[in-house]
N, C-alpha and C. Protein backbone atom coordinates (compact mmCIF):
# COMPACT_ATOMS: atom_id res chain seq x y z
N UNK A 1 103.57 -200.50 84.23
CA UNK A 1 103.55 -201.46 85.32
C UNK A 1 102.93 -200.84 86.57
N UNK A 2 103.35 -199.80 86.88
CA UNK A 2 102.67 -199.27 87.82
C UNK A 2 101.25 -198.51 87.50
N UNK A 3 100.72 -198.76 86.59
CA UNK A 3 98.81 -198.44 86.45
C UNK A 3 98.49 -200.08 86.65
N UNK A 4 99.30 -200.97 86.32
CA UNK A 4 98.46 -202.33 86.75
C UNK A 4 98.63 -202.79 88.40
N UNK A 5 99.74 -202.04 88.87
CA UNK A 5 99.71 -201.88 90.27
C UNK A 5 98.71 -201.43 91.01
N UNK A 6 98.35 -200.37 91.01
CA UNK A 6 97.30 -199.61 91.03
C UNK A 6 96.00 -200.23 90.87
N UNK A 7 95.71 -200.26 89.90
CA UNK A 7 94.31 -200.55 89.66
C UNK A 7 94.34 -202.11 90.80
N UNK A 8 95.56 -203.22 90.54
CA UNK A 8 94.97 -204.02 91.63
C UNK A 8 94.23 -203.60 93.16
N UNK A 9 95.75 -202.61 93.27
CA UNK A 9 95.86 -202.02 94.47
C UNK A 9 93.90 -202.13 95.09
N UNK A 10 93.81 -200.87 93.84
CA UNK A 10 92.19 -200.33 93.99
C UNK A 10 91.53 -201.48 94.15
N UNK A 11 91.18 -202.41 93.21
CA UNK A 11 90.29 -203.36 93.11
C UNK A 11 90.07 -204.48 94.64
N UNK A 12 91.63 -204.41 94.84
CA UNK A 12 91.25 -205.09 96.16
C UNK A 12 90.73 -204.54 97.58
N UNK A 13 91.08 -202.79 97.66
CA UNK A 13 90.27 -202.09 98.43
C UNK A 13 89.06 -202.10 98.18
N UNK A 14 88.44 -202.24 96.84
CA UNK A 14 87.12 -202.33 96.35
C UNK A 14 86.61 -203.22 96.97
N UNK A 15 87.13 -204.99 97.05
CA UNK A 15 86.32 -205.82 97.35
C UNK A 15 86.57 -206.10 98.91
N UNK A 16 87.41 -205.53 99.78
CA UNK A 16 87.33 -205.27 101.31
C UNK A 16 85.80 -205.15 101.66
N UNK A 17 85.20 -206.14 102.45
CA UNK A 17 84.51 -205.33 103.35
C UNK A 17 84.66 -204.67 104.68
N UNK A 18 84.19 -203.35 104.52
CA UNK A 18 84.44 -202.79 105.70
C UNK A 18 83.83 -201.84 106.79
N UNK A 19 82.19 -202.58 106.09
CA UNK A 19 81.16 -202.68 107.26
C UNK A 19 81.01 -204.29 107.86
N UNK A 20 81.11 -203.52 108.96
CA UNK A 20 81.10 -205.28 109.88
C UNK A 20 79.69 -204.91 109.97
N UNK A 21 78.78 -206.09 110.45
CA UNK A 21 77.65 -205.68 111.28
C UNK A 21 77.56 -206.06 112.41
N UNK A 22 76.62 -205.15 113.29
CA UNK A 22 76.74 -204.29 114.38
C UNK A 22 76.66 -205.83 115.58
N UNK A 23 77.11 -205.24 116.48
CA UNK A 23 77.33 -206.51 117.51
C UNK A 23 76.02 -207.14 117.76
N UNK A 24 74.82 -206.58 117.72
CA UNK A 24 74.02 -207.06 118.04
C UNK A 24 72.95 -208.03 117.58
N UNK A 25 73.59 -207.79 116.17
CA UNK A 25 73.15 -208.60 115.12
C UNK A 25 74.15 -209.92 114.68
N UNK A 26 75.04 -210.26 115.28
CA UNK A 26 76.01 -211.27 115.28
C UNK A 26 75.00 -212.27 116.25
N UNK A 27 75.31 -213.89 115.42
CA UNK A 27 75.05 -214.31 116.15
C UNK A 27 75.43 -215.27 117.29
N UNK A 28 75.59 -215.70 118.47
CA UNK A 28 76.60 -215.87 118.98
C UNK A 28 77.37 -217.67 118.19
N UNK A 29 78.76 -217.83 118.12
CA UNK A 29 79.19 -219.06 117.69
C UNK A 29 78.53 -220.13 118.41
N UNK A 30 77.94 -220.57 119.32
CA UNK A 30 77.36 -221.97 119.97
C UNK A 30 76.47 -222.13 118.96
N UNK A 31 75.42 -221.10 118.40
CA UNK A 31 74.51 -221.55 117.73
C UNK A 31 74.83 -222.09 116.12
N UNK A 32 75.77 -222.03 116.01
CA UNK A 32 76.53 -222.69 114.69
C UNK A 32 77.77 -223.21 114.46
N UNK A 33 77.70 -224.19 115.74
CA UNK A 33 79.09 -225.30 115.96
C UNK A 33 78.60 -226.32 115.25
N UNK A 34 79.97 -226.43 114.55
CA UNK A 34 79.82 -227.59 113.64
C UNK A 34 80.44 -229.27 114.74
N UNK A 35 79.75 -229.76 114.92
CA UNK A 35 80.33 -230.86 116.30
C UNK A 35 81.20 -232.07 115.32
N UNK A 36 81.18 -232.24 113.73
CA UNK A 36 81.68 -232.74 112.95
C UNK A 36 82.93 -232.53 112.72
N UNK A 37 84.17 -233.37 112.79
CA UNK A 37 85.71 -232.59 112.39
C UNK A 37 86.41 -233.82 111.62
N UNK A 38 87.67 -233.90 111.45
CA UNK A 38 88.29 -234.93 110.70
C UNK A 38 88.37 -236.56 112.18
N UNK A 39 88.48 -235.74 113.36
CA UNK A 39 88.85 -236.86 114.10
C UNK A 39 87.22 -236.94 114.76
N UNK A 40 86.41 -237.09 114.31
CA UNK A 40 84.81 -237.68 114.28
C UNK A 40 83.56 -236.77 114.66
N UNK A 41 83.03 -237.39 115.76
CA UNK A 41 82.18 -236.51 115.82
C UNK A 41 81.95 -236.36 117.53
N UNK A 42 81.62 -234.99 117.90
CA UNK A 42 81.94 -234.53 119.52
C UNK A 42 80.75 -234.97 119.51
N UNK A 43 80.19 -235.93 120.37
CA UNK A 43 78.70 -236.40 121.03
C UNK A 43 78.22 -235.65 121.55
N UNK A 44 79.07 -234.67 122.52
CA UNK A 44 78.36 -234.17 123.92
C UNK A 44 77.86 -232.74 122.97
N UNK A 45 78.65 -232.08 122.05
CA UNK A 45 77.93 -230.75 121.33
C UNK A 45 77.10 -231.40 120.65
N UNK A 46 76.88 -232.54 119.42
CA UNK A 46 75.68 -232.76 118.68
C UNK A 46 74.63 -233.17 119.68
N UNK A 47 74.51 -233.76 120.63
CA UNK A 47 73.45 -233.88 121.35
C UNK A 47 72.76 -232.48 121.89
N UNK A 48 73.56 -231.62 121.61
CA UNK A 48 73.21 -229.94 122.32
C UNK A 48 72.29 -229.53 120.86
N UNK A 49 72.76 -229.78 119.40
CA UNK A 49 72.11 -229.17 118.40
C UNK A 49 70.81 -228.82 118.26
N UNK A 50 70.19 -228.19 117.92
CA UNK A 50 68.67 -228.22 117.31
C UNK A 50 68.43 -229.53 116.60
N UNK A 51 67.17 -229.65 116.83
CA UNK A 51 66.58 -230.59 115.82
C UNK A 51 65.30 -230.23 115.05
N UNK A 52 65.19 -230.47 113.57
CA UNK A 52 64.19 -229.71 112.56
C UNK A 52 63.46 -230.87 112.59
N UNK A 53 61.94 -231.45 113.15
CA UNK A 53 61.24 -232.17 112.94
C UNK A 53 60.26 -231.27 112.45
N UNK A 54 59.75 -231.97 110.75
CA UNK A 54 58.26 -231.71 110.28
C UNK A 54 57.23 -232.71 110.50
N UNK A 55 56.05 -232.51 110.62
CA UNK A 55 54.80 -232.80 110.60
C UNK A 55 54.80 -233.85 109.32
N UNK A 56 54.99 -233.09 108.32
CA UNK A 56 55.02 -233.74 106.99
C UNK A 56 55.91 -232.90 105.98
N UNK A 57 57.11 -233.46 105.34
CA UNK A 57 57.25 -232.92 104.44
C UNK A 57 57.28 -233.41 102.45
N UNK A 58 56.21 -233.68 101.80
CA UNK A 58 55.58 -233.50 100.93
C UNK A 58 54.32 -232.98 101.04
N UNK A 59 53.81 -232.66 100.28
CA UNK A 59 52.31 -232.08 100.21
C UNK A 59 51.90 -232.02 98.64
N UNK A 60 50.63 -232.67 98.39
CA UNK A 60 50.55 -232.77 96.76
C UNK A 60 49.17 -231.77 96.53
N UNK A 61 48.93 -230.58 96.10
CA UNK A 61 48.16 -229.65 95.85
C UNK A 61 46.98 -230.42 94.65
N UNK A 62 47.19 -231.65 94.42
CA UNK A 62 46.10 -231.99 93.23
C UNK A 62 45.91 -231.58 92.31
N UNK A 63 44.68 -231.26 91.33
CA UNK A 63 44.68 -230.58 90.32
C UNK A 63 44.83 -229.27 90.38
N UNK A 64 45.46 -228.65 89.73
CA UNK A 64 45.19 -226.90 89.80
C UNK A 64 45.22 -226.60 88.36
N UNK A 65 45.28 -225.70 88.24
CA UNK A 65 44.97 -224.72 86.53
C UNK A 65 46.08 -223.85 86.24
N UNK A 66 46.64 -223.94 85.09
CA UNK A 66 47.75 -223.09 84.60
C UNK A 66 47.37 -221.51 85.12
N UNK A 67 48.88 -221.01 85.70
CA UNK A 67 48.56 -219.34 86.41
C UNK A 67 47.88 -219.48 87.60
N UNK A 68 47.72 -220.53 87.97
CA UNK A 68 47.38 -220.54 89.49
C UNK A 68 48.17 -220.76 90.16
N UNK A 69 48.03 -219.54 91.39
CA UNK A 69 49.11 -219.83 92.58
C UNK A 69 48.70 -220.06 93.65
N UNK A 70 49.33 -221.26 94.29
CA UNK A 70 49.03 -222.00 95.58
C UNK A 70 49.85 -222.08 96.32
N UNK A 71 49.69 -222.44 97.73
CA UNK A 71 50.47 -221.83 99.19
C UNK A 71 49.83 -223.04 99.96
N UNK A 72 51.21 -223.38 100.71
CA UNK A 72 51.00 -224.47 101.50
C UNK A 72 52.27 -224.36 103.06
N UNK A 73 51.65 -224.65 103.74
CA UNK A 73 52.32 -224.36 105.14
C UNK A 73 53.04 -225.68 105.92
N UNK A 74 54.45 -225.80 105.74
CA UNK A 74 54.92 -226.93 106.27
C UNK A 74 54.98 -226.26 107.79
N UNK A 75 54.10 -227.26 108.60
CA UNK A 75 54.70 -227.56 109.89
C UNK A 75 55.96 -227.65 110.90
N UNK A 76 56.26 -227.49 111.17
CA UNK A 76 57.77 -228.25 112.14
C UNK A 76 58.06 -227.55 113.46
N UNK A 77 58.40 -228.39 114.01
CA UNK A 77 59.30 -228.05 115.39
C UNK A 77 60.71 -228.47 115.95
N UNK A 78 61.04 -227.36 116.92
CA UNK A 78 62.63 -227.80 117.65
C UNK A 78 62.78 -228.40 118.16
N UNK A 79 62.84 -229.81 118.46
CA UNK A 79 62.97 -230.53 119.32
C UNK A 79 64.43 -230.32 120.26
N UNK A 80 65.28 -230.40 119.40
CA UNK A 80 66.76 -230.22 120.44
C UNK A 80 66.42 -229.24 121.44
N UNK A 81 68.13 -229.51 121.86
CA UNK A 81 68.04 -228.17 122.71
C UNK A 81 68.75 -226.85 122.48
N UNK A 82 68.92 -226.45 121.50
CA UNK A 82 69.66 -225.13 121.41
C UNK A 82 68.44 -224.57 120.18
N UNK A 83 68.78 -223.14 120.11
CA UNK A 83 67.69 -222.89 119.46
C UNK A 83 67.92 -223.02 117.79
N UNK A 84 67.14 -223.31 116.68
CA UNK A 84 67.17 -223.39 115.38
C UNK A 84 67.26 -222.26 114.40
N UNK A 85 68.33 -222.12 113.74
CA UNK A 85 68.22 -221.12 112.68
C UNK A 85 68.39 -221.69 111.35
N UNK A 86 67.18 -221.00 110.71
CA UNK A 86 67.26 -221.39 109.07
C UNK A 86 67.59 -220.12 108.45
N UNK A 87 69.18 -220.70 107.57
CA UNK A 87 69.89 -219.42 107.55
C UNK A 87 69.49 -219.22 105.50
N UNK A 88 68.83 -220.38 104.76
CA UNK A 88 68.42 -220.04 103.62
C UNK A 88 67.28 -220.90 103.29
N UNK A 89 66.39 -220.90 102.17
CA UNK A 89 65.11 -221.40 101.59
C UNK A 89 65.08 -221.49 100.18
N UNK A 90 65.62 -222.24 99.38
CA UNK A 90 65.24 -222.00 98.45
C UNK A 90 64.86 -223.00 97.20
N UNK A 91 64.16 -222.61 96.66
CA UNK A 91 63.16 -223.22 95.15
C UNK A 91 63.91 -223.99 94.59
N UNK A 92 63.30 -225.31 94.11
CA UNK A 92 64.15 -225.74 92.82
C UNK A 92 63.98 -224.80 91.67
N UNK A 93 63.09 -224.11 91.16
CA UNK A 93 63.29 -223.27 90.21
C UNK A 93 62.25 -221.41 91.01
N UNK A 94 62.12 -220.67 89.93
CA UNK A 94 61.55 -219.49 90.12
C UNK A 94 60.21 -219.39 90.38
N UNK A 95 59.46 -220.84 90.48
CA UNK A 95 58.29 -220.76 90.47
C UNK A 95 57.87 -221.10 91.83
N UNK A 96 58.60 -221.52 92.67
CA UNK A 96 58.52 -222.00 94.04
C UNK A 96 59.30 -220.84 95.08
N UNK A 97 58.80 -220.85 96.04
CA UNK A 97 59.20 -219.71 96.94
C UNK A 97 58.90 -220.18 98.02
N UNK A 98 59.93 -219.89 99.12
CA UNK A 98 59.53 -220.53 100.48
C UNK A 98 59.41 -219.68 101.68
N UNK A 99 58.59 -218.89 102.38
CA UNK A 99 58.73 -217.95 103.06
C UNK A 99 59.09 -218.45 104.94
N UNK A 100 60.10 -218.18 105.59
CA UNK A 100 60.71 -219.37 106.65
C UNK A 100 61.12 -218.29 107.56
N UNK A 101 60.77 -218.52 109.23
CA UNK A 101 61.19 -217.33 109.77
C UNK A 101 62.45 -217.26 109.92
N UNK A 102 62.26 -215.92 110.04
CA UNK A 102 63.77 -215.42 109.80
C UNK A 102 64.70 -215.06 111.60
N UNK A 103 63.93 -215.36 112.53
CA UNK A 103 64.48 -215.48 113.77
C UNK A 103 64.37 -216.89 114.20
N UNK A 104 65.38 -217.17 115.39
CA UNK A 104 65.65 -218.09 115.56
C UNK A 104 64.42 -218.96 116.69
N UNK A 105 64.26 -220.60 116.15
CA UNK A 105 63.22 -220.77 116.86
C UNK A 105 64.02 -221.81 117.81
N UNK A 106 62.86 -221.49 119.15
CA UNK A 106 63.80 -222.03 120.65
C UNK A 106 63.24 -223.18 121.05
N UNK A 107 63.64 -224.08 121.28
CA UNK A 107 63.82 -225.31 121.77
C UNK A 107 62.42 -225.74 122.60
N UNK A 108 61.48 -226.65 121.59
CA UNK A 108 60.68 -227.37 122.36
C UNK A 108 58.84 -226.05 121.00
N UNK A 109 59.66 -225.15 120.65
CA UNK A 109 59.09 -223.91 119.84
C UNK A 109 58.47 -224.82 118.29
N UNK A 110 57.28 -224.56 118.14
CA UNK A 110 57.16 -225.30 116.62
C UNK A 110 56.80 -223.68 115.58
N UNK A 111 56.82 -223.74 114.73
CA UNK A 111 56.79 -222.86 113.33
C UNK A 111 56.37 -223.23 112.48
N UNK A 112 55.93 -222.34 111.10
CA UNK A 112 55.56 -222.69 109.78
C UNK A 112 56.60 -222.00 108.83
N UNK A 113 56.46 -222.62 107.84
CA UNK A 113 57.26 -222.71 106.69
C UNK A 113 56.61 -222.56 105.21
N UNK A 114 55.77 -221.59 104.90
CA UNK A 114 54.93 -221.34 103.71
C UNK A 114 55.64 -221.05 102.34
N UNK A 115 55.21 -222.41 101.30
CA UNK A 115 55.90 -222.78 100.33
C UNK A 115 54.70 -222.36 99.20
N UNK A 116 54.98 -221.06 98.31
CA UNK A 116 54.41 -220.57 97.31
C UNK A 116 54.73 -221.34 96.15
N UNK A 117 53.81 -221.94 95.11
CA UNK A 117 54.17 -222.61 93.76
C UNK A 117 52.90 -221.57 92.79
N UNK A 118 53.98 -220.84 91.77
CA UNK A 118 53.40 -220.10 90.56
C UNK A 118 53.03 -221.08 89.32
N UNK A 119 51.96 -221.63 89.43
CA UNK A 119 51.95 -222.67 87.78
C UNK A 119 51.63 -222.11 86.34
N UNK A 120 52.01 -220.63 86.35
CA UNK A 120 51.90 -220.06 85.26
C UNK A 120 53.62 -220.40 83.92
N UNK A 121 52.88 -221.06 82.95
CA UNK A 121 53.79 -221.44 82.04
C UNK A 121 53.65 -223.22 82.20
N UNK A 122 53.23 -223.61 83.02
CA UNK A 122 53.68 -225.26 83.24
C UNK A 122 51.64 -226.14 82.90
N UNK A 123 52.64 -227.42 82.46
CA UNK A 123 51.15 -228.03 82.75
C UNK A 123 52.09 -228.99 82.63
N UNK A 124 50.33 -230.19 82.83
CA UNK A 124 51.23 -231.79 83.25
C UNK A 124 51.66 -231.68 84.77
N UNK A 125 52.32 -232.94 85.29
CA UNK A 125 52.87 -233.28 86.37
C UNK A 125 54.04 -232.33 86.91
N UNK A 126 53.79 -231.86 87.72
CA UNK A 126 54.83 -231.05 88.52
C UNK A 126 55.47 -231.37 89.83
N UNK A 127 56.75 -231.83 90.14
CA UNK A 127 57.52 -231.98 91.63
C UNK A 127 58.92 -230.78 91.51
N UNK A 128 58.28 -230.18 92.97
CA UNK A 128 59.35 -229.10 92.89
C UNK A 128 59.85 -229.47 94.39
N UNK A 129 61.28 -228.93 94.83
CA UNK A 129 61.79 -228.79 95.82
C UNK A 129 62.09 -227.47 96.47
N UNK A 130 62.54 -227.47 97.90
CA UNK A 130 62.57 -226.30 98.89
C UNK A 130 63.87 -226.61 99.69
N UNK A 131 65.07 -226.54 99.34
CA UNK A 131 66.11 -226.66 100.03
C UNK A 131 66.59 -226.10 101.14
N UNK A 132 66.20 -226.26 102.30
CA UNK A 132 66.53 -225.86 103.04
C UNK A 132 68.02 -225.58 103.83
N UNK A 133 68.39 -224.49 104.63
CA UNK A 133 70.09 -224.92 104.97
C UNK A 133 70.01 -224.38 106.40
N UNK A 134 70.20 -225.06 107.63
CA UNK A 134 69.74 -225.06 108.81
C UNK A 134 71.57 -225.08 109.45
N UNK A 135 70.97 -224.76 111.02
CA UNK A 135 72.44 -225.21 111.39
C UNK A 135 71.85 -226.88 112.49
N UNK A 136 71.65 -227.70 112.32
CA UNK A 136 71.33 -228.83 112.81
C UNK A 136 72.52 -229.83 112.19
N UNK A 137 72.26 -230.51 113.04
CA UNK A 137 72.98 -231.28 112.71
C UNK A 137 73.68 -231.98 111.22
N UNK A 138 72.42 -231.99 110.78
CA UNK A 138 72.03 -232.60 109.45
C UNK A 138 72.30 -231.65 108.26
N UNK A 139 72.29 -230.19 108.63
CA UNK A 139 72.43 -229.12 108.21
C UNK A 139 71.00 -228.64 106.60
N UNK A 140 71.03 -229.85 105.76
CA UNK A 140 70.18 -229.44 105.24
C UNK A 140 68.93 -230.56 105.05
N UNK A 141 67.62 -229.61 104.73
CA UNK A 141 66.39 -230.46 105.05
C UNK A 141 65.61 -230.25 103.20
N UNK A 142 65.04 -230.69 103.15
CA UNK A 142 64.30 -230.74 101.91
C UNK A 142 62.59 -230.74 102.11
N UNK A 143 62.31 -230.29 101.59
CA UNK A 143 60.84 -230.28 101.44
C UNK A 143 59.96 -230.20 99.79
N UNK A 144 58.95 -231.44 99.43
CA UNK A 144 58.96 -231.36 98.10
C UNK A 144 57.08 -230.96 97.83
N UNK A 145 56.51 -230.24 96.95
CA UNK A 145 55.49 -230.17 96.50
C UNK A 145 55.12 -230.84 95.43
N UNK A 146 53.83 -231.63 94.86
CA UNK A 146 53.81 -231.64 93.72
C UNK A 146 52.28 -231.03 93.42
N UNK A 147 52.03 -230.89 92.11
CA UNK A 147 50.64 -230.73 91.47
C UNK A 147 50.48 -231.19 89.76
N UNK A 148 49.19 -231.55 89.66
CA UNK A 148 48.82 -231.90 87.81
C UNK A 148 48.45 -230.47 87.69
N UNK A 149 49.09 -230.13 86.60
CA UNK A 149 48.36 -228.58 86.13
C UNK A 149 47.70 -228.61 84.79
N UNK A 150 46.46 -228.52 85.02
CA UNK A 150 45.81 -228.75 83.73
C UNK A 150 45.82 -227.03 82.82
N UNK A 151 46.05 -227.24 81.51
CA UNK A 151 45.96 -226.23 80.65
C UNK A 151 44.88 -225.18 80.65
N UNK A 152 44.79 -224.08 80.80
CA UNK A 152 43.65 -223.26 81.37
C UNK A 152 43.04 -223.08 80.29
N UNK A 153 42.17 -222.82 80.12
CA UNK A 153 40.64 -223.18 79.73
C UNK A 153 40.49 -221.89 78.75
């Protein structure tokens, strides 16, 4: 009984973390208030949120050729007023990649959002997605590509 003591003991010191990171890399709580709660919604903080407006978000690459990789740059800007962080990016599958800055963009600030599609293995009609996870209001944004990939030659 006491080696299964133990080993919990251990295991849960194991999964402690107990590097914080460093103060300066915290980012402060305003920029990720949730203004949403059970008793509704605070007007006066969601009106403070960021806002993620794109230019466009689909983009259809047309024909391309199996093993070809193509890159396309979504647009967008902050409209709100606090500044925008996109805290993840990611693919509907392994073949899509979304490269999204990784600092925060400030209010009135526009950016790009470069969405890599690998068409090696695929042919025929292709729609992929880019899930975005923001702290806006809305919290998450979507962005979709498509292309015909014809069989390479």
């Amino acid at each position: 009984m006491k080696q299964y003591l133990l080993i919990a003991v251990m295991a849960l010191a194991a999964c402690s973390d107990s590097k914080q990171q460093p103060d300066d890399k915290k980012l402060p709580t305003s920029l990720v208030n949730n203004p949403r709660s059970a008793e509704g919604v605070d007007t006066v903080a969601a009106a403070m949120k960021p806002v993620m407006e794109f230019k466009d978000t689909l983009h259809n690459f047309g024909t391309i050729h199996e093993n070809e990789v193509v890159a396309y740059e979504f647009a967008f800007s902050n409209t709100g007023k606090s500044p925008l962080i996109i805290s993840s990016a990611s693919g509907s599958c392994g073949c899509t990649v979304a490269d999204y800055p990784k600092e925060p963009v400030l209010p009135g600030q526009a950016a790009t959002m470069k969405v890599t599609f690998n068409s090696a293995g695929k042919q025929g009609h292709q729609e992929k997605t880019v899930t975005l996870q923001t702290n806006t209001l809305r919290s998450t944004h979507l962005l979709f590509i498509q292309a015909e990939v014809e069989k390479k030659k």
